[in-house]
Each structure stands twice: as C-alpha cells, then as structure tokens.
N, C-alpha and C. Protein backbone atom coordinates (compact mmCIF):
# COMPACT_ATOMS: atom_id res chain seq x y z
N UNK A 1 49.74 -40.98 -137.88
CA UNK A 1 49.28 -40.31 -139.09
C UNK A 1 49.67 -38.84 -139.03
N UNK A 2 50.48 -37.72 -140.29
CA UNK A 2 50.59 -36.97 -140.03
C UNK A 2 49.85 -36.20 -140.59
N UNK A 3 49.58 -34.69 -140.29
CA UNK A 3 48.59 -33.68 -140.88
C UNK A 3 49.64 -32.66 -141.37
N UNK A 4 48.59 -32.31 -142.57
CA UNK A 4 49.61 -30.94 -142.85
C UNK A 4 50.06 -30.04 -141.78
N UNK A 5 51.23 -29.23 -141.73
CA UNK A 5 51.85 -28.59 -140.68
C UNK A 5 53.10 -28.75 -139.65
N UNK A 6 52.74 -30.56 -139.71
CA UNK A 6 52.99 -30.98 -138.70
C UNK A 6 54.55 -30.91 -138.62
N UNK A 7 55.29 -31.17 -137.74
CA UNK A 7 56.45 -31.34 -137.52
C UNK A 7 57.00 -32.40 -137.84
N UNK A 8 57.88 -33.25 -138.45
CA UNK A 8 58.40 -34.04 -138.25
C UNK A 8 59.75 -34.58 -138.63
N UNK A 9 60.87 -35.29 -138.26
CA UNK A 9 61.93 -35.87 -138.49
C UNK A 9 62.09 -36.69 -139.03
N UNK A 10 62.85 -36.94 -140.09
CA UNK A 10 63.84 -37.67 -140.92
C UNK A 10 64.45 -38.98 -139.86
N UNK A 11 64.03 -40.37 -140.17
CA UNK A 11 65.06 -40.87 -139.37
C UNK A 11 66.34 -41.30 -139.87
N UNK A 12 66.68 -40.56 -141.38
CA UNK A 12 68.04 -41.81 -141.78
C UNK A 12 68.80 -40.31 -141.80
N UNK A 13 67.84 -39.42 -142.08
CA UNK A 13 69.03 -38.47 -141.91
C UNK A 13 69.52 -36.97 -141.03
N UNK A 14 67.98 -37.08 -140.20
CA UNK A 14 67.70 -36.43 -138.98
C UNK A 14 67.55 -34.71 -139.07
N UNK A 15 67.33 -34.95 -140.81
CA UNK A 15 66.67 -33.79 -140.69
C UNK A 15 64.61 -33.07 -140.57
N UNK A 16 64.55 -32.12 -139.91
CA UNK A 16 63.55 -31.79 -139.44
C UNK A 16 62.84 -30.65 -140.56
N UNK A 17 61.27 -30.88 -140.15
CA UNK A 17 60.64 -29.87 -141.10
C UNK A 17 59.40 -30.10 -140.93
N UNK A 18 58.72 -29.07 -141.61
CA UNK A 18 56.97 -29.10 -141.83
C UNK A 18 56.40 -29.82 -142.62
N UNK A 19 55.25 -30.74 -142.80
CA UNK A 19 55.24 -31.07 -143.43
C UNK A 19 53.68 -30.64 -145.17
N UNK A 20 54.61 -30.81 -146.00
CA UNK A 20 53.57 -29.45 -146.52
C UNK A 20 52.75 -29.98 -147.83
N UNK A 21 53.12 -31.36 -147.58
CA UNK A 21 51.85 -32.69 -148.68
C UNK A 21 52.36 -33.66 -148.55
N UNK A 22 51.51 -34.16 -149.38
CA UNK A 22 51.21 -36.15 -149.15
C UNK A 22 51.68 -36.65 -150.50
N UNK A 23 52.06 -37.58 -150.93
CA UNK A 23 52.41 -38.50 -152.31
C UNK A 23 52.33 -39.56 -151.96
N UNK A 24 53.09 -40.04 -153.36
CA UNK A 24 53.00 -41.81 -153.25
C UNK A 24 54.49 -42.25 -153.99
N UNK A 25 54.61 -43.35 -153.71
CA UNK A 25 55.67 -44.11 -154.48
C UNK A 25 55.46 -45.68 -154.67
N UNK A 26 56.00 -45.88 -155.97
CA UNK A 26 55.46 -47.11 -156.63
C UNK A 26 56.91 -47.87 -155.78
N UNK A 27 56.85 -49.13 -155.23
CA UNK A 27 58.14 -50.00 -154.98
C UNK A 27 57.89 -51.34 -155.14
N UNK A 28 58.11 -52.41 -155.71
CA UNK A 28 57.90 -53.56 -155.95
C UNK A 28 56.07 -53.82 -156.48
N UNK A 29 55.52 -53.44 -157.19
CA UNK A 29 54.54 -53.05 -157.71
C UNK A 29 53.27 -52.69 -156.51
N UNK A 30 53.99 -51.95 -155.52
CA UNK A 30 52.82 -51.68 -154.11
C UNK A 30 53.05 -49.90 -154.45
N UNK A 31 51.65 -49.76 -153.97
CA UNK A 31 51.90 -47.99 -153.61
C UNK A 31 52.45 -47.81 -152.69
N UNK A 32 53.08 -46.81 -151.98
CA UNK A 32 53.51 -46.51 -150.72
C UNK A 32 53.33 -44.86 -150.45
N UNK A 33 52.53 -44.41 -149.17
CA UNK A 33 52.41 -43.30 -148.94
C UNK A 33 53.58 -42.28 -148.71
N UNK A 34 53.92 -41.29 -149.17
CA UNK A 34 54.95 -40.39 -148.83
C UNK A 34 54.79 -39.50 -148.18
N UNK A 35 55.77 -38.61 -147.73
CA UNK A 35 55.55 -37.53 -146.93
C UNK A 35 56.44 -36.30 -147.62
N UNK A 36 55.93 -35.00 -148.28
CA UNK A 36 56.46 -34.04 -148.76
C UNK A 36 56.89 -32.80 -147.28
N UNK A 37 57.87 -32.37 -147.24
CA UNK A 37 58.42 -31.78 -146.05
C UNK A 37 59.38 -30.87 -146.34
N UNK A 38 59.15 -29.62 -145.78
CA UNK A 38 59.78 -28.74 -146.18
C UNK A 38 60.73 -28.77 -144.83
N UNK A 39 62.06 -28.60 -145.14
CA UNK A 39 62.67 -28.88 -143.71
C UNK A 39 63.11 -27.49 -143.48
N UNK A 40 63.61 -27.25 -142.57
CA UNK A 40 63.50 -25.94 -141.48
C UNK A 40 64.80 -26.32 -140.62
N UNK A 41 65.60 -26.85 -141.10
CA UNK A 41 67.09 -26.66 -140.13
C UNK A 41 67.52 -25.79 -140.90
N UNK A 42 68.78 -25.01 -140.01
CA UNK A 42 69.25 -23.76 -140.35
C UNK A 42 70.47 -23.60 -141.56
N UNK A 43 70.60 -24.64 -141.71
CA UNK A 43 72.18 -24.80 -142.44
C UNK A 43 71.28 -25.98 -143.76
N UNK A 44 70.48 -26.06 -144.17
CA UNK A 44 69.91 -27.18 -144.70
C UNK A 44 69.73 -26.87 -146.44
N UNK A 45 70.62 -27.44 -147.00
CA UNK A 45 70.91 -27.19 -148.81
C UNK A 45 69.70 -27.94 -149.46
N UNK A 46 68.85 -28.30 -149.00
CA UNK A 46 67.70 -28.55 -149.71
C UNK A 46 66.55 -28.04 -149.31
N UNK A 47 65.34 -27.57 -150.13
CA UNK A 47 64.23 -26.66 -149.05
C UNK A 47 63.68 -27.84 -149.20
N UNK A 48 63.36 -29.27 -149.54
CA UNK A 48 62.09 -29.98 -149.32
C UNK A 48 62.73 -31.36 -149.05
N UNK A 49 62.12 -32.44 -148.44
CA UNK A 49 62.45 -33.90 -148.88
C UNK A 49 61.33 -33.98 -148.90
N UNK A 50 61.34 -35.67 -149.89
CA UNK A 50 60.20 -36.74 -149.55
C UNK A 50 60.25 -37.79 -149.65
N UNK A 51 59.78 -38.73 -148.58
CA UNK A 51 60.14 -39.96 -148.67
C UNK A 51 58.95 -40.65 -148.22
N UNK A 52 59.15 -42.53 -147.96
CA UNK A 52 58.15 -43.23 -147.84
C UNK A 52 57.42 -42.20 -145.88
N UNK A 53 56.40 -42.57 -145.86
CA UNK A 53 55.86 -41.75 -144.67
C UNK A 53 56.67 -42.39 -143.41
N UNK A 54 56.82 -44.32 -143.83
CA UNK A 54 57.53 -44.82 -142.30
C UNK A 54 58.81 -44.63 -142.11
N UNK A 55 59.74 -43.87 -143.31
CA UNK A 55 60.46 -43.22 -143.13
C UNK A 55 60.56 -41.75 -141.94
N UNK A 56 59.68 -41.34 -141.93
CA UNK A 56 59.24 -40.05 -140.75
C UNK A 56 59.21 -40.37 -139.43
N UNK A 57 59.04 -39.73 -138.68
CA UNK A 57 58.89 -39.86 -136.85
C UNK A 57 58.46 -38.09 -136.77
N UNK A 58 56.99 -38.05 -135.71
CA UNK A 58 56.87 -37.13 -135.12
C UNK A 58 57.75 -36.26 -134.34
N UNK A 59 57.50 -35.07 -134.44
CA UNK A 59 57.92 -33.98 -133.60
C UNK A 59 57.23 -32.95 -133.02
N UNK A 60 57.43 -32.41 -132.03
CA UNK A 60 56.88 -31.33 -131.47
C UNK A 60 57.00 -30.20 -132.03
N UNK A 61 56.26 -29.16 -132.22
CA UNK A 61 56.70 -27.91 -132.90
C UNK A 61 56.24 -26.83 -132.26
C-alpha cells in the first residue's frame, strides 16, 4: 500500500517519482485504484503519471 510521499517506480516504463494522490479507473466495468506520481528523473518530459496502482513497485527515497 502506498502513502502520500512515497517513492515509487513505474514498472513498464521505469520511471521514478513521488507519489502525490490516489484515483481510480473504470476497466471492464470494475474500479481500479490508481496511483498519481509526480516523477523526479532528471531528463523526464512529463511532470506526472498515473496509472493502475499494480502497475507501481516501491522505492526507497
């Protein structure tokens, strides 16, 4: 489970970031929890992703 702040990684596309809220997404008529993330690599053309949460993996920060 992650908390605001937290660190975590992207696994499809390995980018890293904070994470800075929670959502949802509708997929085959199920909710699915998301993860809003502001990523923090240095070269990184987007300031946020979000995706399903089991999309994510912890990190240390």
């Amino acid at each position: 489970m992650f908390q605001l702040n937290d660190y975590a990684q992207h696994q499809a596309s390995g980018r890293v970031g904070k994470v800075i809220g929670f959502g949802h997404q509708m997929l085959d008529s199920v909710y699915l929890p998301t993860l809003k993330v502001r990523i923090t690599d240095s070269n990184a053309l987007v300031s946020f992703l979000e995706d399903v949460s089991s999309a994510w993996v912890p990190m240390k920060g």
